[in-house]
C-alpha atoms as a PDB file:
ATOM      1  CA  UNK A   1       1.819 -27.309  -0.031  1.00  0.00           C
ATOM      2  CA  UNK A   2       4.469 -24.975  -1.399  1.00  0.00           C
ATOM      3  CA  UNK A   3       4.351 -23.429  -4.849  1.00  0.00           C
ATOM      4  CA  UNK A   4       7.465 -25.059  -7.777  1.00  0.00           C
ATOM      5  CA  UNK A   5       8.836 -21.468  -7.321  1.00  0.00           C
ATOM      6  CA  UNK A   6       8.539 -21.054  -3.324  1.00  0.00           C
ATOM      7  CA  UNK A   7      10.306 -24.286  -3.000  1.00  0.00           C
ATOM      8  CA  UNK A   8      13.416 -22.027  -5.369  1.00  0.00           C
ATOM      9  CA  UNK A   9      13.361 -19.164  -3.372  1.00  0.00           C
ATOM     10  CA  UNK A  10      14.444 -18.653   0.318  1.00  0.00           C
ATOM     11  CA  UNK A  11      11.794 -16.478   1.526  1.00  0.00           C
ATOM     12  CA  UNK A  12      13.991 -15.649   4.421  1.00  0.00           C
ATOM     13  CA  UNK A  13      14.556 -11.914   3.232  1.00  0.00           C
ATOM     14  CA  UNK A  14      11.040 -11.185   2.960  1.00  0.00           C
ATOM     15  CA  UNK A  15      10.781 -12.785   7.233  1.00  0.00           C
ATOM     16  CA  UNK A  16      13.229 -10.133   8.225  1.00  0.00           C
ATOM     17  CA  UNK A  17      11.690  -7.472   6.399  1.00  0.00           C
ATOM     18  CA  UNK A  18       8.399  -8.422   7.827  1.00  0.00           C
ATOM     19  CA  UNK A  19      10.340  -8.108  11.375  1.00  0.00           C
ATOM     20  CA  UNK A  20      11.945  -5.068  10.769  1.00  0.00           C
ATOM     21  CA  UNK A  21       8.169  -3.997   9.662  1.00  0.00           C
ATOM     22  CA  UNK A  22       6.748  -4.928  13.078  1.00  0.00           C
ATOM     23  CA  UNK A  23       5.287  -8.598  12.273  1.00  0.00           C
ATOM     24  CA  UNK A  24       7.063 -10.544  14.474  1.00  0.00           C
ATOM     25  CA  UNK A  25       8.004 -14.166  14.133  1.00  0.00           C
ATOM     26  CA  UNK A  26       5.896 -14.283  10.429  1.00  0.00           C
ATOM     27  CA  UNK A  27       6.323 -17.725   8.163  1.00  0.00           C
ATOM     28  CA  UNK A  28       6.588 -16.493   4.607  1.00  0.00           C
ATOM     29  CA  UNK A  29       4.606 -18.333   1.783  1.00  0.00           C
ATOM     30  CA  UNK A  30       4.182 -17.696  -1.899  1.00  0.00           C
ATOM     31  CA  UNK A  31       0.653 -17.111  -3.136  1.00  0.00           C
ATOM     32  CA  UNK A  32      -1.212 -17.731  -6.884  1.00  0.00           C
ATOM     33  CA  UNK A  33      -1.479 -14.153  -8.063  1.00  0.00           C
ATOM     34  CA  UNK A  34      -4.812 -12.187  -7.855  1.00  0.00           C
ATOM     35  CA  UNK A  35      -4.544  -8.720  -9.835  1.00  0.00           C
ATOM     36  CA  UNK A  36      -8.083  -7.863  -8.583  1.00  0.00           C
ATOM     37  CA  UNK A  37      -7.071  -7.815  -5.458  1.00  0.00           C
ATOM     38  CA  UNK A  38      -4.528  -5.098  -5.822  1.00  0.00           C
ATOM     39  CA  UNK A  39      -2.305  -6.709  -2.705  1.00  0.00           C
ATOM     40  CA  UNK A  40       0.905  -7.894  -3.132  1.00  0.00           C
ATOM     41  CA  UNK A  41       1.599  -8.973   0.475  1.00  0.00           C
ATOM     42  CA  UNK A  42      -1.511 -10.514   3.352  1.00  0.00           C
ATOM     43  CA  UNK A  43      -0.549 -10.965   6.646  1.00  0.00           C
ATOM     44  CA  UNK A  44      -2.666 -12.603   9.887  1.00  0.00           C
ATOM     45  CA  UNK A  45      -1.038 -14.015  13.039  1.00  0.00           C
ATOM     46  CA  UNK A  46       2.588 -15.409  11.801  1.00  0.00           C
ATOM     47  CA  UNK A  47       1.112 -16.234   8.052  1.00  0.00           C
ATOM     48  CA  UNK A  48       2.567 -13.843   5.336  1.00  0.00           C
ATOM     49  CA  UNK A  49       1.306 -14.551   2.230  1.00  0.00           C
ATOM     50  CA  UNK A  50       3.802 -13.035  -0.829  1.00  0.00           C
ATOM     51  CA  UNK A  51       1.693 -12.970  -4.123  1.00  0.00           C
ATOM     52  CA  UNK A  52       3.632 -14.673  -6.866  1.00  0.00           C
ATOM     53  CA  UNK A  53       4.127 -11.930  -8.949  1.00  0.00           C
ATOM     54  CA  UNK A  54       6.708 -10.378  -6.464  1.00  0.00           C
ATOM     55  CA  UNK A  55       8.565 -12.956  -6.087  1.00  0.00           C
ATOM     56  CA  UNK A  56       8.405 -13.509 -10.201  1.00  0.00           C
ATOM     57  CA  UNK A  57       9.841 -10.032 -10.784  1.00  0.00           C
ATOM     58  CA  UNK A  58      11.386  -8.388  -7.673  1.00  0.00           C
ATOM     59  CA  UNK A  59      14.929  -9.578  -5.978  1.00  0.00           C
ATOM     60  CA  UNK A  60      14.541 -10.359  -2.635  1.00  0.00           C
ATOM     61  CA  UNK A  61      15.919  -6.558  -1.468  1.00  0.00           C
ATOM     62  CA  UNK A  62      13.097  -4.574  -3.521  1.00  0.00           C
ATOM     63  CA  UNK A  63      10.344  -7.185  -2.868  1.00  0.00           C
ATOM     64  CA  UNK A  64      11.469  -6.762   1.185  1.00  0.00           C
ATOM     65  CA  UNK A  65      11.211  -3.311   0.230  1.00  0.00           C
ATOM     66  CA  UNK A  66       7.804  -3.186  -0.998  1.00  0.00           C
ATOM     67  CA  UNK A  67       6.821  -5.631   2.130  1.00  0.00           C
ATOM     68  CA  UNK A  68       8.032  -3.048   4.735  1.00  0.00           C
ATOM     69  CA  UNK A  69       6.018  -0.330   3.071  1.00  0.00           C
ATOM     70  CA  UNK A  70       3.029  -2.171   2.853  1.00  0.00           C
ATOM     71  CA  UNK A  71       2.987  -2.911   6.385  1.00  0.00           C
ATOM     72  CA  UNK A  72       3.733   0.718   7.918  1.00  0.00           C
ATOM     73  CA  UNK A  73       0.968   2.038   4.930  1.00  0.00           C
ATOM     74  CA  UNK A  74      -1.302  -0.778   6.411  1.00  0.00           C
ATOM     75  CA  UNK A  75      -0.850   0.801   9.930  1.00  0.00           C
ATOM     76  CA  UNK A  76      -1.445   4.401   8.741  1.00  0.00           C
ATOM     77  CA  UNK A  77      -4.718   3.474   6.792  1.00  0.00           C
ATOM     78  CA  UNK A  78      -5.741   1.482   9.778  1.00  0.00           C
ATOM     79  CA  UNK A  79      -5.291   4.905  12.162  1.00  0.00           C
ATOM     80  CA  UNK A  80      -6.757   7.197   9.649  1.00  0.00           C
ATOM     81  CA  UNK A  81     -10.142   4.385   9.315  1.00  0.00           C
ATOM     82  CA  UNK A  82     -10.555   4.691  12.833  1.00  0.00           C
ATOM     83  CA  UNK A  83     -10.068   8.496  13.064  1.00  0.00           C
ATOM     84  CA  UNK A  84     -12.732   8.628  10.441  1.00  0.00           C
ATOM     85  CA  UNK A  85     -15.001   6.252  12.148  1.00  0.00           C
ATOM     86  CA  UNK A  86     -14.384   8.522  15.398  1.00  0.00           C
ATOM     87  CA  UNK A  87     -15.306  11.775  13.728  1.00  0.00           C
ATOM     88  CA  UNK A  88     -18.525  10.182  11.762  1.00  0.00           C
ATOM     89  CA  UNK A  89     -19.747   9.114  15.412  1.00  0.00           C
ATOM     90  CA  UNK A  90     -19.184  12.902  16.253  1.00  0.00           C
ATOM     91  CA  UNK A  91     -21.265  14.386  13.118  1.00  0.00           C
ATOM     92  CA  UNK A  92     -23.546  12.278  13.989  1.00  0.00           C
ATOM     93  CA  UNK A  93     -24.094  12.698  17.252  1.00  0.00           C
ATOM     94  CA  UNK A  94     -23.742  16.085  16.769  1.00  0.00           C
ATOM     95  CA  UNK A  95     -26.338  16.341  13.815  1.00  0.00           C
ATOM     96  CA  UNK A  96     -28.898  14.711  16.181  1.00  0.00           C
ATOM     97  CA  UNK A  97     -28.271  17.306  18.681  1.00  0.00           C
ATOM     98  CA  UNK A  98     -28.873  20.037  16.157  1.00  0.00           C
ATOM     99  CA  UNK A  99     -32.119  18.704  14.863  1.00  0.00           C
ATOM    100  CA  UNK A 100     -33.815  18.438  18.402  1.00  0.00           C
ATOM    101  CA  UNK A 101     -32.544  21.941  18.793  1.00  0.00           C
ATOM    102  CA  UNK A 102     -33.550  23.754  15.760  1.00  0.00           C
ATOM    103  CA  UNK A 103     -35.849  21.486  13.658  1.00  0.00           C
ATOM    104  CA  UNK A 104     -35.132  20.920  10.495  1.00  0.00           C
ATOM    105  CA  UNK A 105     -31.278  21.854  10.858  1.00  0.00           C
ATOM    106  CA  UNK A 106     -30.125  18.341  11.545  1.00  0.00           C
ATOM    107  CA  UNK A 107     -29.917  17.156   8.059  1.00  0.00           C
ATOM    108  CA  UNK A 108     -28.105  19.962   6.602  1.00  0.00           C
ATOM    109  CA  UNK A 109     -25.732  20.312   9.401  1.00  0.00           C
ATOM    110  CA  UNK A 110     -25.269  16.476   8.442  1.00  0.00           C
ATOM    111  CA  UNK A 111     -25.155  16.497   4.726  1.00  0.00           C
ATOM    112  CA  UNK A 112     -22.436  19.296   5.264  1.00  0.00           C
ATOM    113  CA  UNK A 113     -20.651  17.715   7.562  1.00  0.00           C
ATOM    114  CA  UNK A 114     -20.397  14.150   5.820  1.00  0.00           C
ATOM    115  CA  UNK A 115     -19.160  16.466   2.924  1.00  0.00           C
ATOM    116  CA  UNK A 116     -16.515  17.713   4.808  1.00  0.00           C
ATOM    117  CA  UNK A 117     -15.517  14.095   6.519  1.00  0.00           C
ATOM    118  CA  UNK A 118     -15.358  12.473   2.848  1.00  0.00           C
ATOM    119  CA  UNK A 119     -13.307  15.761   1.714  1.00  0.00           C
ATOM    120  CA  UNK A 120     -10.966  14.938   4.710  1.00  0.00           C
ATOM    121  CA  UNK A 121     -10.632  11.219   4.711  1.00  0.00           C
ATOM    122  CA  UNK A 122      -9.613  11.309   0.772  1.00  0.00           C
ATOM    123  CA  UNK A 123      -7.375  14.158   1.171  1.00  0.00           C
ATOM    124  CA  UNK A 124      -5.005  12.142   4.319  1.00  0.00           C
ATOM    125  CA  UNK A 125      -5.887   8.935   2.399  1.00  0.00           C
ATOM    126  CA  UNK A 126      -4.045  10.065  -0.523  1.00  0.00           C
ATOM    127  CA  UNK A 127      -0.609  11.600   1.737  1.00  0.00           C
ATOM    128  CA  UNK A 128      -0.406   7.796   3.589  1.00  0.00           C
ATOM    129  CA  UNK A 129       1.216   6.205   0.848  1.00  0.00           C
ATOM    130  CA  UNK A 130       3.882   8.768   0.749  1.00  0.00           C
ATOM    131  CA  UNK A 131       4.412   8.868   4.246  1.00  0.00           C
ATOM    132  CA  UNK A 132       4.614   5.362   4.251  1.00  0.00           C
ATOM    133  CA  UNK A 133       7.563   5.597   1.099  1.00  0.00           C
ATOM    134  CA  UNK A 134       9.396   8.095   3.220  1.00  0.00           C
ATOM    135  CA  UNK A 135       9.128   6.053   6.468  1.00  0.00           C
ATOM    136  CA  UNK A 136      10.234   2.671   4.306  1.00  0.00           C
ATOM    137  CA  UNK A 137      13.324   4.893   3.150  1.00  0.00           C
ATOM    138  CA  UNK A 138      14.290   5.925   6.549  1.00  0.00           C
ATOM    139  CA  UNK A 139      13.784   2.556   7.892  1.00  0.00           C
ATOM    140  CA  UNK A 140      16.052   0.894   5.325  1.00  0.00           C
ATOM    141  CA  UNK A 141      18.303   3.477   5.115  1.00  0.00           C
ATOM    142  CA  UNK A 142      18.096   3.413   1.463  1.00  0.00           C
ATOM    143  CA  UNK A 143      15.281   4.052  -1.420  1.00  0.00           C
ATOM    144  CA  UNK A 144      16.380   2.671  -4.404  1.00  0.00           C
ATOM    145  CA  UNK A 145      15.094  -1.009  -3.521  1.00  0.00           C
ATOM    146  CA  UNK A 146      11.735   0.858  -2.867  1.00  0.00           C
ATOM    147  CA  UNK A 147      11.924   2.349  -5.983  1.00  0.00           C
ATOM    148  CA  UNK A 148      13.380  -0.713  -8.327  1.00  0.00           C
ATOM    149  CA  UNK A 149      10.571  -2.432  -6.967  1.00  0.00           C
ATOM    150  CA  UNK A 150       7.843   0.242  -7.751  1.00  0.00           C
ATOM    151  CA  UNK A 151       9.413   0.369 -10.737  1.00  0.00           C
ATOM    152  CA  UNK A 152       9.353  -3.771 -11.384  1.00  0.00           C
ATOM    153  CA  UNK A 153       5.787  -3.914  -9.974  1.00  0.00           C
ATOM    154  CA  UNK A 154       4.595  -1.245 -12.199  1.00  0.00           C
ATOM    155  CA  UNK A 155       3.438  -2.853 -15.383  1.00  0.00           C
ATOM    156  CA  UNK A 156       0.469  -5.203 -13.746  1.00  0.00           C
ATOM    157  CA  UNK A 157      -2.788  -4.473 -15.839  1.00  0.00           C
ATOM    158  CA  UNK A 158      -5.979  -5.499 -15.440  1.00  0.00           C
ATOM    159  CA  UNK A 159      -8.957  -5.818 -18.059  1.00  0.00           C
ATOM    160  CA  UNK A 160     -11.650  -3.986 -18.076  1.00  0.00           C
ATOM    161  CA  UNK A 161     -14.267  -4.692 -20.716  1.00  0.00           C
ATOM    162  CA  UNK A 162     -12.063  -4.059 -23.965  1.00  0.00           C
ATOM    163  CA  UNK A 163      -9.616  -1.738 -22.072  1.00  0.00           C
ATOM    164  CA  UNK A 164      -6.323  -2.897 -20.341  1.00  0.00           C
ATOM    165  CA  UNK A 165      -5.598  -0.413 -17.315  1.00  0.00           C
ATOM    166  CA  UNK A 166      -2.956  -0.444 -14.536  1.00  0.00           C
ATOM    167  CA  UNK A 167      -3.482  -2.050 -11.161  1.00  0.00           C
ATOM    168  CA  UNK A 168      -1.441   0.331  -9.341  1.00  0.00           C
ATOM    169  CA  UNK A 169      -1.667   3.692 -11.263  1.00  0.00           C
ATOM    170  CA  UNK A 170       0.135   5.339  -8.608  1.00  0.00           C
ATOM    171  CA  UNK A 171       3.212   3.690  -8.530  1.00  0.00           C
ATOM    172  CA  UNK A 172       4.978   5.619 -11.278  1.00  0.00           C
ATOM    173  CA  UNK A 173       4.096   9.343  -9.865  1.00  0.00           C
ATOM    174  CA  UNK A 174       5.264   7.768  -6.377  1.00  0.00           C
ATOM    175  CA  UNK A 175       8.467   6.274  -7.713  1.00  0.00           C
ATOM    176  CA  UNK A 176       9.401   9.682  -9.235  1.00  0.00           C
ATOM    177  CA  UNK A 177       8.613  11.666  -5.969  1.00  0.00           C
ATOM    178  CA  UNK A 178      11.386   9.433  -4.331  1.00  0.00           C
ATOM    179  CA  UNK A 179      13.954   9.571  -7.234  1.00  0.00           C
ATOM    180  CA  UNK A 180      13.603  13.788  -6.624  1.00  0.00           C
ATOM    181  CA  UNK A 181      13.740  13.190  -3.321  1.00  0.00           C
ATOM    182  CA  UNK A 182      16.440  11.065  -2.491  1.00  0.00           C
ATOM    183  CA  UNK A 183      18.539  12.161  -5.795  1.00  0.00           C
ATOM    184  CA  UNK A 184      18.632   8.772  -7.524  1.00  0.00           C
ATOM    185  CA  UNK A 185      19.285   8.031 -11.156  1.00  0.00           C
ATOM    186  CA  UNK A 186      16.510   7.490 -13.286  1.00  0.00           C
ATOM    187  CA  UNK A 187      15.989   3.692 -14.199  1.00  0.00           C
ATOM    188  CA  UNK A 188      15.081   1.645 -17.427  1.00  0.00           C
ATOM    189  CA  UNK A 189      11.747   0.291 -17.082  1.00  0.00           C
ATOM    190  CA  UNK A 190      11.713  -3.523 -16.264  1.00  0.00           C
ATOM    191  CA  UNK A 191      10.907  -4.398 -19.524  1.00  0.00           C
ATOM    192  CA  UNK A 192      14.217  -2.649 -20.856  1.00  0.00           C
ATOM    193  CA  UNK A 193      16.389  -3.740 -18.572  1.00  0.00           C
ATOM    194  CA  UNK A 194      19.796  -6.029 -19.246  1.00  0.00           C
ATOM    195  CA  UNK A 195      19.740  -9.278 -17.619  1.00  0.00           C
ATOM    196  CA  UNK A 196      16.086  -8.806 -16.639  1.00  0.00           C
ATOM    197  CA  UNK A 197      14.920 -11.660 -14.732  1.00  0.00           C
END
């Protein structure tokens, strides 16, 4: 059953983008929002879900925009698990091997190791959503939608006990990396701008 505002909106845009993403033949639907979940976008076999809040406050351009990058993120963080799954299996294969050869080395050797793989992991988990911006940008051919949504999407909070804190804290810093990059003029906030919808 579709939602009062899917039935308003011709989710077509958000299809193509989806193609142009890589997910082929997908049948767009509008979700409830879940902040929690921090996902604007869930895909799985030709069902895209679009949380509500996109469609609420993006234009079908910037949400597309955000859809794309989700996906090619999505496909980086999926490479970089398995790399890290890979090189675990190594430390601790590896770890084994040192303990039967010098006793009592295993566990440091691991410790040190799993120090190092956590280091790692956090340090290319952090560059994947900016490769992902920059590889959204040069697959559109253009990064203010990217950044007009970032920009839109930015002001979902969540509570926490008495405290209200942002969902996606990492929007703004990314949104300003692009604006530098791609020498775009700064924007009102959302909240500021004329004819806001």
């Amino acid at each position: 059953m579709s939602s009062p505002i899917e039935s308003e909106l011709d989710l077509a845009p958000l299809e193509k983008a989806a193609h142009l993403a890589g997910l082929v033949g997908m049948r767009a639907r509008v979700i409830p929002t879940e902040v929690r979940l921090d996902r604007w976008f869930l895909w799985e076999g030709t069902d895209l879900q679009v949380s509500e809040s996109v469609v609420e406050h993006c234009p079908p351009g910037d949400a597309a925009a955000l859809l794309v990058q989700a996906v090619i993120e999505s496909k980086h963080r999926h490479r970089l698990s398995t790399k890290g799954q890979w090189l675990l299996i190594c430390l601790l294969v590896g770890a084994g091997g040192a303990q039967w050869a010098a006793v009592g080395l295993g566990w440091p050797v691991l410790a040190v190791g799993l120090m190092a793989l956590l280091v790692w992991w956090l340090g290319r988990r952090t560059g994947v959503a900016f490769r992902a911006d920059d590889e959204t940008v040069e697959l559109m051919k253009n990064a203010e939608p990217l950044v007009r949504g970032m920009n839109r999407m930015n002001h979902q909070e969540m509570r926490l006990g008495r405290h209200q804190i942002p969902v996606r804290p990492d929007l703004h810093r990314r949104a300003e990396r692009l604006v530098r990059l791609h020498g775009l003029a700064c924007e009102e906030r959302p909240g500021n701008e004329a004819g806001h919808e």
